[in-house]
ModelCIF file with pLDDT and N, C-alpha, C, O atoms, coordinates in Angstrom:
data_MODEL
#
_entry.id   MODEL 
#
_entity.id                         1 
_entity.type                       polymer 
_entity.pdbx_number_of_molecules   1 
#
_entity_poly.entity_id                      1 
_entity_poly.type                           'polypeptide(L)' 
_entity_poly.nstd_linkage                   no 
_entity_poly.nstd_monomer                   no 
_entity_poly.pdbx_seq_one_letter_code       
;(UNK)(UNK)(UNK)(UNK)(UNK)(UNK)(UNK)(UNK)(UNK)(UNK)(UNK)(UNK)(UNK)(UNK)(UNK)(UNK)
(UNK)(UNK)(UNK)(UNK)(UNK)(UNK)(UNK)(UNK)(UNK)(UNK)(UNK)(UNK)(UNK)(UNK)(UNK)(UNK)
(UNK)(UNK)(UNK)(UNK)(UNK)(UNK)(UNK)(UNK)(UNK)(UNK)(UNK)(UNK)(UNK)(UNK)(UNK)
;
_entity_poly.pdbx_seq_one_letter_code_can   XXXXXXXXXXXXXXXXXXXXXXXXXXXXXXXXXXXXXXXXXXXXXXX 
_entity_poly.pdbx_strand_id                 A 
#
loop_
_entity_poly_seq.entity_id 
_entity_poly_seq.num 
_entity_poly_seq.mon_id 
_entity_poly_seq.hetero 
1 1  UNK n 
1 2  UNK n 
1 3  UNK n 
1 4  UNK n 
1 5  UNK n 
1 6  UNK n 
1 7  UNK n 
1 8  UNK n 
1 9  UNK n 
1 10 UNK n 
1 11 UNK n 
1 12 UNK n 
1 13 UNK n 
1 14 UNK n 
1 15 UNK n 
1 16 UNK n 
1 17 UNK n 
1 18 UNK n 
1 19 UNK n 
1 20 UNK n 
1 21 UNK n 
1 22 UNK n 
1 23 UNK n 
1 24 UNK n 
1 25 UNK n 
1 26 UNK n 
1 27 UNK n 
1 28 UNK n 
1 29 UNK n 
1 30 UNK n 
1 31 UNK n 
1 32 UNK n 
1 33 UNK n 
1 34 UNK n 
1 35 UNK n 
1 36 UNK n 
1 37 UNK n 
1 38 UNK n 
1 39 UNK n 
1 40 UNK n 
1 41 UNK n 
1 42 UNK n 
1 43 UNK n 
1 44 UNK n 
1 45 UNK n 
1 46 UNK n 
1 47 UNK n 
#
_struct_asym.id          A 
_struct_asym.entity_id   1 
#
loop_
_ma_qa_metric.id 
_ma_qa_metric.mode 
_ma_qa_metric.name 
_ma_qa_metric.software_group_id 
_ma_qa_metric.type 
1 global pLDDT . pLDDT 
2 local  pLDDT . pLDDT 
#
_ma_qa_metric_global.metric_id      1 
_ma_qa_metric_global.metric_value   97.13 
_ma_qa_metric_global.model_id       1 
_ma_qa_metric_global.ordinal_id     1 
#
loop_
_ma_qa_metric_local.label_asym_id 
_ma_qa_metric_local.label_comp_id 
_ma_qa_metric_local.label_seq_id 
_ma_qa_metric_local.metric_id 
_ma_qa_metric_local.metric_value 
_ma_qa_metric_local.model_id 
_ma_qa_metric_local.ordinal_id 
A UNK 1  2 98.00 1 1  
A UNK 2  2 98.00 1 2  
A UNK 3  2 98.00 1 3  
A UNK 4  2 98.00 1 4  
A UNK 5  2 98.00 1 5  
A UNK 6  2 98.00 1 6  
A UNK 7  2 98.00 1 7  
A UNK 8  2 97.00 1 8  
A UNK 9  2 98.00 1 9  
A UNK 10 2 98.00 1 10 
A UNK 11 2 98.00 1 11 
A UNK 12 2 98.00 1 12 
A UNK 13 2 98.00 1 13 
A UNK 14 2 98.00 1 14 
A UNK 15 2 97.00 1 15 
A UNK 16 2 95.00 1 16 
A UNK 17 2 94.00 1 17 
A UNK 18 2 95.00 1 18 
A UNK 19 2 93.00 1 19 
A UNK 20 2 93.00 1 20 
A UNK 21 2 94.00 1 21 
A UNK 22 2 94.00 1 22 
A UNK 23 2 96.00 1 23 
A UNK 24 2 97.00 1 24 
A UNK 25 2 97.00 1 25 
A UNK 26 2 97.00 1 26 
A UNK 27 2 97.00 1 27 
A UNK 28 2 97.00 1 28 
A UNK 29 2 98.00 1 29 
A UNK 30 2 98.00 1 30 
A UNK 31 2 98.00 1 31 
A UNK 32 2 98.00 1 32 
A UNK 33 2 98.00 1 33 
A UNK 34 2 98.00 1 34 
A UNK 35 2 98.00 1 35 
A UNK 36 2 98.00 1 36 
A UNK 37 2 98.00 1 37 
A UNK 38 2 97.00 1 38 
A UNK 39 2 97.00 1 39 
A UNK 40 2 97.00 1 40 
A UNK 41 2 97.00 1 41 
A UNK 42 2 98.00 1 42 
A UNK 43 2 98.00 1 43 
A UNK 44 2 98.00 1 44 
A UNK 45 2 98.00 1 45 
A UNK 46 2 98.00 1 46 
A UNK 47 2 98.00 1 47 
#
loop_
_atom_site.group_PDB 
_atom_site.id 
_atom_site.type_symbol 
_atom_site.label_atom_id 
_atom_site.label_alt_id 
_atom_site.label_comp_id 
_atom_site.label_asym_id 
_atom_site.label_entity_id 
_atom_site.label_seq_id 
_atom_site.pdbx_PDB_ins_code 
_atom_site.Cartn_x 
_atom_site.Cartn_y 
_atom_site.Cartn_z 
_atom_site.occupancy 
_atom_site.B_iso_or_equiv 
_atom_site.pdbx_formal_charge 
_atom_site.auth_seq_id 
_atom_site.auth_comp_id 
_atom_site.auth_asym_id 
_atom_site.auth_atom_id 
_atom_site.pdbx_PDB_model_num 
ATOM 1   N N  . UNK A 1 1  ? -12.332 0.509   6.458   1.00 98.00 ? 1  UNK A N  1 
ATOM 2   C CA . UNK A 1 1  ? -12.994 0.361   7.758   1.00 98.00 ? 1  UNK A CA 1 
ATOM 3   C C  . UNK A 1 1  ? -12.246 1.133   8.838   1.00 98.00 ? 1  UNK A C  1 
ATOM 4   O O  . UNK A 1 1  ? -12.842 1.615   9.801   1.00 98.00 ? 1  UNK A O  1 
ATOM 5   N N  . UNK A 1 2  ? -10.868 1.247   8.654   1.00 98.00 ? 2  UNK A N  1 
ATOM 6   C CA . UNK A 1 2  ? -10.005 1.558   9.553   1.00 98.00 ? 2  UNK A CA 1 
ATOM 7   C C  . UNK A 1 2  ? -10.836 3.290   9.620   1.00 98.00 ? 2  UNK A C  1 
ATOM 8   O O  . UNK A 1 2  ? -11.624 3.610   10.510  1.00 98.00 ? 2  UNK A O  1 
ATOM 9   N N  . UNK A 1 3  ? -10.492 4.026   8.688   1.00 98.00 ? 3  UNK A N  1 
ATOM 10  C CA . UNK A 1 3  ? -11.209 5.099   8.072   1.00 98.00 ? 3  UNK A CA 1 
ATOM 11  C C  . UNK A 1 3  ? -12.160 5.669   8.840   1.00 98.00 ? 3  UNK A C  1 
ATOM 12  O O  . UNK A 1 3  ? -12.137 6.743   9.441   1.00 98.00 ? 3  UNK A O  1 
ATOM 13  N N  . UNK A 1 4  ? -13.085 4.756   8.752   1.00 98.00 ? 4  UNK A N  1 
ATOM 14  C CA . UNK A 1 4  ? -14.676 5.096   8.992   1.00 98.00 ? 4  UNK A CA 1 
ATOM 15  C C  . UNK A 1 4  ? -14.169 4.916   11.039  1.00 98.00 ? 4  UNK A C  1 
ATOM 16  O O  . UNK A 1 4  ? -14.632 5.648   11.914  1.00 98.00 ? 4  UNK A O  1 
ATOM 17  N N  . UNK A 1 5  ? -13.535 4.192   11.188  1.00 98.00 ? 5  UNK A N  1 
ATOM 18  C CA . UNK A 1 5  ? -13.365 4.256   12.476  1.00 98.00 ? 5  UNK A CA 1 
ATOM 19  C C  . UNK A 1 5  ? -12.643 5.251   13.124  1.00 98.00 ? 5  UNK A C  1 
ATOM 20  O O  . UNK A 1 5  ? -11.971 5.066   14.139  1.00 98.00 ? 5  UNK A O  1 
ATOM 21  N N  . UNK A 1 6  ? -12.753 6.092   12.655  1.00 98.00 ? 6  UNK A N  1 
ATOM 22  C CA . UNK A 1 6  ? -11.728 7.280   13.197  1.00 98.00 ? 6  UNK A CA 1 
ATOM 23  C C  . UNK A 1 6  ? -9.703  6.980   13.172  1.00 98.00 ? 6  UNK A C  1 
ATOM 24  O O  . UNK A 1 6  ? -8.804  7.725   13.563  1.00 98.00 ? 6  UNK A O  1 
ATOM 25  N N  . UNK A 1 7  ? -9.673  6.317   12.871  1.00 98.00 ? 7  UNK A N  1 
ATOM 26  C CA . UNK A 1 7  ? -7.951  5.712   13.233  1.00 98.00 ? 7  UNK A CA 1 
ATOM 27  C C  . UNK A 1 7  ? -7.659  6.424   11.666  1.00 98.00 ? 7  UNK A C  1 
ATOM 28  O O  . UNK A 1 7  ? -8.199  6.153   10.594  1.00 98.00 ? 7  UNK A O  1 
ATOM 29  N N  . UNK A 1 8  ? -6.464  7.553   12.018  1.00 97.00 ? 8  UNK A N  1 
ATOM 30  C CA . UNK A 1 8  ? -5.875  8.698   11.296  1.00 97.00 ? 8  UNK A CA 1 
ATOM 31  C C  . UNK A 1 8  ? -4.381  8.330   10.677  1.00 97.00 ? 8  UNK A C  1 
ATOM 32  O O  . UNK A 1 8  ? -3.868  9.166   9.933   1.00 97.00 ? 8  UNK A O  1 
ATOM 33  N N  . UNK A 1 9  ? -3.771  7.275   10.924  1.00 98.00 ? 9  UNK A N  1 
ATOM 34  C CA . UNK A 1 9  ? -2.413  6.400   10.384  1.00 98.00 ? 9  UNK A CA 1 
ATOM 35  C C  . UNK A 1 9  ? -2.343  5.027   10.090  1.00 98.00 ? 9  UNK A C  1 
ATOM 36  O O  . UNK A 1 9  ? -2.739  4.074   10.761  1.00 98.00 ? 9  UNK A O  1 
ATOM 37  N N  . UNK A 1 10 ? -1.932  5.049   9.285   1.00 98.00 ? 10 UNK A N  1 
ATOM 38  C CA . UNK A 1 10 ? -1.491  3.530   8.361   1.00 98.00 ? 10 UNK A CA 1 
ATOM 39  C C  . UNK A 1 10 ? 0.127   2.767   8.458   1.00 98.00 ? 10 UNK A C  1 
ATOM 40  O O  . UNK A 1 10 ? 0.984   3.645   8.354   1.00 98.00 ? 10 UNK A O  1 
ATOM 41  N N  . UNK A 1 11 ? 0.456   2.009   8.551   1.00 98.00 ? 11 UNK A N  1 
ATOM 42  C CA . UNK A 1 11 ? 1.715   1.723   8.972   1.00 98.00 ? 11 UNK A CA 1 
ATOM 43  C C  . UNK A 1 11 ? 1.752   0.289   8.118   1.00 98.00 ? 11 UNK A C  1 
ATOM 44  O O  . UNK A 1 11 ? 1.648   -0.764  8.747   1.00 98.00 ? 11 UNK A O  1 
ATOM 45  N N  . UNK A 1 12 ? 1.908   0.278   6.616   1.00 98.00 ? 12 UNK A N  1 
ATOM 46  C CA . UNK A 1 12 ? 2.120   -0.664  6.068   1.00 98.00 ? 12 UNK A CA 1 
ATOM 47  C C  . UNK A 1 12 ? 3.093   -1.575  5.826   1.00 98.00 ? 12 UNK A C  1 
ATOM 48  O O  . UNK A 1 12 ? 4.102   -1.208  5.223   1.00 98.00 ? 12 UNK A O  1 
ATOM 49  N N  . UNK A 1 13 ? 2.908   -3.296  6.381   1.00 98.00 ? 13 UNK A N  1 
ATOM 50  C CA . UNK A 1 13 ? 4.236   -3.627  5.578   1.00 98.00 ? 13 UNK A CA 1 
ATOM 51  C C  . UNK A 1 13 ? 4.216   -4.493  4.002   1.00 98.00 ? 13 UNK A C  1 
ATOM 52  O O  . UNK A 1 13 ? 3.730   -5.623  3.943   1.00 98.00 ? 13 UNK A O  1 
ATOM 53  N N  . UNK A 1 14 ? 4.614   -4.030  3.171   1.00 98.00 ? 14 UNK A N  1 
ATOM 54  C CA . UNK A 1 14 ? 5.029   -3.967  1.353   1.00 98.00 ? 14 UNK A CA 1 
ATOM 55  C C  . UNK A 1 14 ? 5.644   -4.616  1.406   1.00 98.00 ? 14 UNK A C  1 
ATOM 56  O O  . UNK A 1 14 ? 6.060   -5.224  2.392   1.00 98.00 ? 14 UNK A O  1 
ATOM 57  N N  . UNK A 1 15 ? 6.071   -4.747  -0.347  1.00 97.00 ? 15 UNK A N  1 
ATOM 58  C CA . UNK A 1 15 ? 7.184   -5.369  -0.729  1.00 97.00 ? 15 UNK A CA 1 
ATOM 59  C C  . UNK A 1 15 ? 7.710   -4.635  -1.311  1.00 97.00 ? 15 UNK A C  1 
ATOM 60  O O  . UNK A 1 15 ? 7.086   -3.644  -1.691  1.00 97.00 ? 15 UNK A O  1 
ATOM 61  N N  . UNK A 1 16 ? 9.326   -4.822  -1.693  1.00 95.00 ? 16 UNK A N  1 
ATOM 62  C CA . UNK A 1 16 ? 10.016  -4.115  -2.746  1.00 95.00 ? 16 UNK A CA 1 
ATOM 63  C C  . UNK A 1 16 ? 9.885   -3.722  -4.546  1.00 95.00 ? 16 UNK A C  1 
ATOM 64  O O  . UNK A 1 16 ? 9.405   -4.677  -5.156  1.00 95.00 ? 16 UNK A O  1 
ATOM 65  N N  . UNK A 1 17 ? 10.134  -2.833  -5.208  1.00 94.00 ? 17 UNK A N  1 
ATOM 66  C CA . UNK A 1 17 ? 9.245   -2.695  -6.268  1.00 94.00 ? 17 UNK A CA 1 
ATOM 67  C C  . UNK A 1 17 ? 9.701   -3.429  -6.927  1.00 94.00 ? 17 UNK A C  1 
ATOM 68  O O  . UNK A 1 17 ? 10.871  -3.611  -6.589  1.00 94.00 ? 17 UNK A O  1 
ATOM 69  N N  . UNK A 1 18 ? 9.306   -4.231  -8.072  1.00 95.00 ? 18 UNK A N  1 
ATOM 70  C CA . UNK A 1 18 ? 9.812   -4.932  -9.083  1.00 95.00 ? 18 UNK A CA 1 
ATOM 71  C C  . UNK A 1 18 ? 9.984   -4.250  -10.277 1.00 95.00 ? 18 UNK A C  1 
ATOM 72  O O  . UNK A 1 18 ? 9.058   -3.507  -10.602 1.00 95.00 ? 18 UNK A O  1 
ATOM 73  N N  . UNK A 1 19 ? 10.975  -4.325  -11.029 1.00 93.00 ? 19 UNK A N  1 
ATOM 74  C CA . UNK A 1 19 ? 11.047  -3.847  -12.527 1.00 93.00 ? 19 UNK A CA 1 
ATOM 75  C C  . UNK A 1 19 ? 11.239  -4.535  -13.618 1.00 93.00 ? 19 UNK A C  1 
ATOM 76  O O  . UNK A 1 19 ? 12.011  -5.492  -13.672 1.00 93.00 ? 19 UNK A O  1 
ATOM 77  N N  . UNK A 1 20 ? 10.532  -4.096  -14.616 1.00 93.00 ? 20 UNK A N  1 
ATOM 78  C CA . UNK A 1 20 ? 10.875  -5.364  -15.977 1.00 93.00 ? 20 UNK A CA 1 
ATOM 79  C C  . UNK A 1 20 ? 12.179  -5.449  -16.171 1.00 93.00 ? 20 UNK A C  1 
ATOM 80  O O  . UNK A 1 20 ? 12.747  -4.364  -16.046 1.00 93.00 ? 20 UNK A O  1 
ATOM 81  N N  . UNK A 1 21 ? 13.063  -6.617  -16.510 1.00 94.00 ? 21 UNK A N  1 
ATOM 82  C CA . UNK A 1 21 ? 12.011  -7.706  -17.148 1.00 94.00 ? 21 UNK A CA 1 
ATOM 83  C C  . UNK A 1 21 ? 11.462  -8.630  -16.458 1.00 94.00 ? 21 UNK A C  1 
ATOM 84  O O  . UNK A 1 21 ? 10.825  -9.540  -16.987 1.00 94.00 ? 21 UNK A O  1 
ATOM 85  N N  . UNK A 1 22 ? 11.675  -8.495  -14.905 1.00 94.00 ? 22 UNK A N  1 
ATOM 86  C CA . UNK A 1 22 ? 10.857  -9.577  -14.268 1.00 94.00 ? 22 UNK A CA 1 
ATOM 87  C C  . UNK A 1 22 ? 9.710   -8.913  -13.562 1.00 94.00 ? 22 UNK A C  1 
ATOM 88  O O  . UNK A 1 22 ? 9.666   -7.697  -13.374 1.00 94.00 ? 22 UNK A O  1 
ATOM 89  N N  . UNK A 1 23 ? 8.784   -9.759  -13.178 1.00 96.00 ? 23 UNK A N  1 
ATOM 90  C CA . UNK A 1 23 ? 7.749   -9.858  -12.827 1.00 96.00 ? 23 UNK A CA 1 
ATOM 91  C C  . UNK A 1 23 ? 7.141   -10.559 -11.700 1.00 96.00 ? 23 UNK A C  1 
ATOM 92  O O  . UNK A 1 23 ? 7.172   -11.789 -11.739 1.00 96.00 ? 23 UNK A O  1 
ATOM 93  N N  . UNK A 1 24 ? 6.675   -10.071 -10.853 1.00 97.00 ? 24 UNK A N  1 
ATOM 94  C CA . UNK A 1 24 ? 6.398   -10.780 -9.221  1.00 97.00 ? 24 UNK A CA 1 
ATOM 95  C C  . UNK A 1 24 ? 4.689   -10.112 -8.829  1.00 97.00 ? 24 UNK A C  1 
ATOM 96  O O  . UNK A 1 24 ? 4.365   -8.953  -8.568  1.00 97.00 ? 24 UNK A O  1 
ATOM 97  N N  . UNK A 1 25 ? 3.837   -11.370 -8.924  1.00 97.00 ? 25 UNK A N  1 
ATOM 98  C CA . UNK A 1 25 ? 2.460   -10.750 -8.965  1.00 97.00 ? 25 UNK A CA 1 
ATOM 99  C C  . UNK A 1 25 ? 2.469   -10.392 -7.552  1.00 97.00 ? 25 UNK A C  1 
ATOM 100 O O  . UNK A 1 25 ? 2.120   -9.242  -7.284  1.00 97.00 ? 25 UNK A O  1 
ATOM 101 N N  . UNK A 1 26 ? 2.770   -11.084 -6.705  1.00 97.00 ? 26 UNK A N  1 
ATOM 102 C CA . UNK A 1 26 ? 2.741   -10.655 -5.320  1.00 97.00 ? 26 UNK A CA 1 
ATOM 103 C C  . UNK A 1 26 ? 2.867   -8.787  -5.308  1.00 97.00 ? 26 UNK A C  1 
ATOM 104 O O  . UNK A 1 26 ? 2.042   -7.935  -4.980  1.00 97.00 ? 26 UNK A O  1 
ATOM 105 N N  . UNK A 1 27 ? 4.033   -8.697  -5.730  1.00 97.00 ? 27 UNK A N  1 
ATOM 106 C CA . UNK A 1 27 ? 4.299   -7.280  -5.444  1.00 97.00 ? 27 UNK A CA 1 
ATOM 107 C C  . UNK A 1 27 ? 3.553   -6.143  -6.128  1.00 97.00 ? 27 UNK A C  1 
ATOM 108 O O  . UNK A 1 27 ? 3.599   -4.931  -5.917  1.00 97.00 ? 27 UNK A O  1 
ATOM 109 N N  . UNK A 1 28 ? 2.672   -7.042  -7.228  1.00 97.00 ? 28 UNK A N  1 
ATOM 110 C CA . UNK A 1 28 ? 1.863   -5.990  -7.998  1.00 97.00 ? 28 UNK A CA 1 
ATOM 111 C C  . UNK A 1 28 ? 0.398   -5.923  -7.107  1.00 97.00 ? 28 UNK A C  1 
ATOM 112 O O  . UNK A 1 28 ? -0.282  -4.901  -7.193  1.00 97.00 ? 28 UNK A O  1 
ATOM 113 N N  . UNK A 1 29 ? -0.089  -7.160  -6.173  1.00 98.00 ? 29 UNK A N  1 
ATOM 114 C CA . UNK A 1 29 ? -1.360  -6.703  -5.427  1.00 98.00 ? 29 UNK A CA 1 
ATOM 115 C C  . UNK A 1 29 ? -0.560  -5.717  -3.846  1.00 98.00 ? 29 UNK A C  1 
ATOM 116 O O  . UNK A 1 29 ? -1.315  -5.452  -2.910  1.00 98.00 ? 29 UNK A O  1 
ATOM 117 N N  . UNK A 1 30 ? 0.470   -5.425  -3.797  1.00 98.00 ? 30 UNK A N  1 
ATOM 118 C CA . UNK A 1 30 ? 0.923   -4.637  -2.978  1.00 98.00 ? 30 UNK A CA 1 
ATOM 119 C C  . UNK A 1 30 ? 1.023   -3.567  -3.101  1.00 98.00 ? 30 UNK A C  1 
ATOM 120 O O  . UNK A 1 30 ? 1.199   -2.803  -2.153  1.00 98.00 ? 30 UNK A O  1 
ATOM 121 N N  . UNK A 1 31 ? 0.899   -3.036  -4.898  1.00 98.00 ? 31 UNK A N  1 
ATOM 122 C CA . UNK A 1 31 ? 1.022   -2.113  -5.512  1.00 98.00 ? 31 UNK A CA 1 
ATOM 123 C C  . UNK A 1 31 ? -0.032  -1.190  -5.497  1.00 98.00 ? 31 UNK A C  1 
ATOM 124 O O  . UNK A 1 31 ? -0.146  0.021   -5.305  1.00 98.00 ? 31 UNK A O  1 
ATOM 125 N N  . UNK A 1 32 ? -1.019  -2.456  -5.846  1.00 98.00 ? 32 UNK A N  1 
ATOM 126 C CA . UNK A 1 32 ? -2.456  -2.041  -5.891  1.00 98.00 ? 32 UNK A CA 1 
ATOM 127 C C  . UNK A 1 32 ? -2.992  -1.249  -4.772  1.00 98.00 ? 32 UNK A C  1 
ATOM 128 O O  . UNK A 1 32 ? -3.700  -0.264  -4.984  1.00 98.00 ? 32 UNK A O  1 
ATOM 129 N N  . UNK A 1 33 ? -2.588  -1.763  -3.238  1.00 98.00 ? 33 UNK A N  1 
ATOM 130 C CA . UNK A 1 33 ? -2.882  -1.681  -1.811  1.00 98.00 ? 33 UNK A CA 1 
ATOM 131 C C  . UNK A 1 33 ? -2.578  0.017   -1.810  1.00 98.00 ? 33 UNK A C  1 
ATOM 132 O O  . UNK A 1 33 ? -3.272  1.021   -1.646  1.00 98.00 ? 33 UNK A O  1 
ATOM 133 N N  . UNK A 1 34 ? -1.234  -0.242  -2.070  1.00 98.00 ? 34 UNK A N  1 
ATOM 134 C CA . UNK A 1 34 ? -0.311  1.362   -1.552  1.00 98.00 ? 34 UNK A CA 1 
ATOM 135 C C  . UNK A 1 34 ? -1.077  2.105   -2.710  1.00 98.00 ? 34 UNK A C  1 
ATOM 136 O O  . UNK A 1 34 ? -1.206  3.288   -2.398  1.00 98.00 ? 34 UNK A O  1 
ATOM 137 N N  . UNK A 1 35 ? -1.623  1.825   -3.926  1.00 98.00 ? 35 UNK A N  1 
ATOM 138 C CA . UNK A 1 35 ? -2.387  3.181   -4.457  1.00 98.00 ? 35 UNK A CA 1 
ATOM 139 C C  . UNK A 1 35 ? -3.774  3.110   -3.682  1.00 98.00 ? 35 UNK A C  1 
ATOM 140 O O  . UNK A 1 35 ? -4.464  4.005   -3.194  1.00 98.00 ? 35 UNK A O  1 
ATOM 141 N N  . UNK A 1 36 ? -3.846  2.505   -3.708  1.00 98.00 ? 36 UNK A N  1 
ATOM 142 C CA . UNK A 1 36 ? -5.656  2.849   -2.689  1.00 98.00 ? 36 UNK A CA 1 
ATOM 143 C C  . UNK A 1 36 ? -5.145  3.464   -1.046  1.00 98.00 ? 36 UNK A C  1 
ATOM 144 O O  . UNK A 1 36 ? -5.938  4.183   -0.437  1.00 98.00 ? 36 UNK A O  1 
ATOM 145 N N  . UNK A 1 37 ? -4.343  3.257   -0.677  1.00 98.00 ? 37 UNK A N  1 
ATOM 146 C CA . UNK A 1 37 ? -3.795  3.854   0.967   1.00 98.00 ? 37 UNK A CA 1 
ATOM 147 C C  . UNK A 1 37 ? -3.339  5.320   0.172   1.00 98.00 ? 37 UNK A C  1 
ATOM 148 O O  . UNK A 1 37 ? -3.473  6.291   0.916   1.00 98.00 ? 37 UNK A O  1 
ATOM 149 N N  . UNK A 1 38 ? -2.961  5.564   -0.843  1.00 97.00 ? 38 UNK A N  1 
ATOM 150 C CA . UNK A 1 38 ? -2.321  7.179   -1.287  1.00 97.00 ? 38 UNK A CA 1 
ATOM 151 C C  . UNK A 1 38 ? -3.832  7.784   -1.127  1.00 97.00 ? 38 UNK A C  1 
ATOM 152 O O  . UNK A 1 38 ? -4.155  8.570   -0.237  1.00 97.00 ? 38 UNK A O  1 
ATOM 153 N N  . UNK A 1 39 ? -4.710  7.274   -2.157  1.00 97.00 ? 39 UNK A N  1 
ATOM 154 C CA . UNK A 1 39 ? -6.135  7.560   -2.218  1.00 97.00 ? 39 UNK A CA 1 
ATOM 155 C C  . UNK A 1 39 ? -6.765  8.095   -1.146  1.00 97.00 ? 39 UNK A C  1 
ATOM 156 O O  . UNK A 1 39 ? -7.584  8.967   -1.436  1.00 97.00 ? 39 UNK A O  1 
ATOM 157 N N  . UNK A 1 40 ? -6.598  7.765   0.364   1.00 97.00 ? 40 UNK A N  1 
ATOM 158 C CA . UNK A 1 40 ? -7.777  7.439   1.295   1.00 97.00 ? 40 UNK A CA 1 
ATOM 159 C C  . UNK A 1 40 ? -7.763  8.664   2.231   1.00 97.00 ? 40 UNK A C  1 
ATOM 160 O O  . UNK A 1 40 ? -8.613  8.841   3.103   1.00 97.00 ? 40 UNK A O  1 
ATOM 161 N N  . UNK A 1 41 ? -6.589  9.611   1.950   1.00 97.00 ? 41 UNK A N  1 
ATOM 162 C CA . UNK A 1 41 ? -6.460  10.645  2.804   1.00 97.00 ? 41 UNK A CA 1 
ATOM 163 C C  . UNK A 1 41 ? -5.259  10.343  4.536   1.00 97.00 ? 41 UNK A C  1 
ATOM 164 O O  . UNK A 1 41 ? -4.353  10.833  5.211   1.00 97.00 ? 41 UNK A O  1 
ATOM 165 N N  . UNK A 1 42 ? -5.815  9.653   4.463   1.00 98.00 ? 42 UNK A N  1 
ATOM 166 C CA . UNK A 1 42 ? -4.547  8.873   5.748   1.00 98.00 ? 42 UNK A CA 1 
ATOM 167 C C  . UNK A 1 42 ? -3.499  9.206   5.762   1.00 98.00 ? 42 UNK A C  1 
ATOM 168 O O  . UNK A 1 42 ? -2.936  9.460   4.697   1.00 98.00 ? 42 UNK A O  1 
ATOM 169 N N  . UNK A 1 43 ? -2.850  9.329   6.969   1.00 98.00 ? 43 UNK A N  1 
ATOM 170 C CA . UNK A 1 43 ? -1.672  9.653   7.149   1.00 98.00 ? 43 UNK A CA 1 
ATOM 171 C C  . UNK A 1 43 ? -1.059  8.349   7.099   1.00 98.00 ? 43 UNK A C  1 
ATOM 172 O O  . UNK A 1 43 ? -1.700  7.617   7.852   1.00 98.00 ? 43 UNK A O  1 
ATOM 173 N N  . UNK A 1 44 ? 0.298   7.459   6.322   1.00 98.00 ? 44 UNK A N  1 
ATOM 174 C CA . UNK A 1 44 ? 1.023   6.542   6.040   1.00 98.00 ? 44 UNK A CA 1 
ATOM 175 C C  . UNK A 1 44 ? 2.036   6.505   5.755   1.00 98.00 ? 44 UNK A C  1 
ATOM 176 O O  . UNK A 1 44 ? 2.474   7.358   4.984   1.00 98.00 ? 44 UNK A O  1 
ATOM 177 N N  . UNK A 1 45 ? 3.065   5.219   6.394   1.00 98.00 ? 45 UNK A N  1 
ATOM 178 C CA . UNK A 1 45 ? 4.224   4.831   5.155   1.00 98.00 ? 45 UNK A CA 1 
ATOM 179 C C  . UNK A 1 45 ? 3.945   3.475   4.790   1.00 98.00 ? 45 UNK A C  1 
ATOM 180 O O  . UNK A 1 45 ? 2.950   2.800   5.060   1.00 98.00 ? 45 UNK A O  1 
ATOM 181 N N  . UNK A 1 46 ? 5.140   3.125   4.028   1.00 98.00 ? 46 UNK A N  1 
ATOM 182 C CA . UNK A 1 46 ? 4.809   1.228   3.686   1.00 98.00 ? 46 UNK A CA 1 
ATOM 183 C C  . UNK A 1 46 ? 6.170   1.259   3.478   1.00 98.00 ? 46 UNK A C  1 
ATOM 184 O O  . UNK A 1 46 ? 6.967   1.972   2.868   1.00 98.00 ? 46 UNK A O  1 
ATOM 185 N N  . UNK A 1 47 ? 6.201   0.039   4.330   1.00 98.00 ? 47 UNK A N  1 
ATOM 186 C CA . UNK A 1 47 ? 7.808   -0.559  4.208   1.00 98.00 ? 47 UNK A CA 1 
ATOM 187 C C  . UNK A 1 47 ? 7.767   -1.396  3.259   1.00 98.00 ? 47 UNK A C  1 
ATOM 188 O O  . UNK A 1 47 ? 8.785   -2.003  2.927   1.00 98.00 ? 47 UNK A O  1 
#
């Protein structure tokens, strides 16, 4: 929506990455987020 509204930057706040052997679902729908924000053309970071 942001997108379609003309607004050209993203300023995300994330979580830190997790690596096996543990596992934190939280940080995997954050994961999900920051590949769809790479996707969208936008200018971004994510903390």
């Amino acid at each position: 929506a942001a997108k379609e509204a003309g607004v050209t930057r993203i300023v995300k706040l994330s979580a830190p990455l997790v690596t096996p052997p543990a596992k934190v679902e939280v940080s995997h729908w954050h994961r999900q987020v920051e590949e769809h924000l790479d996707k969208s053309g936008l200018d971004y970071c994510c903390l």
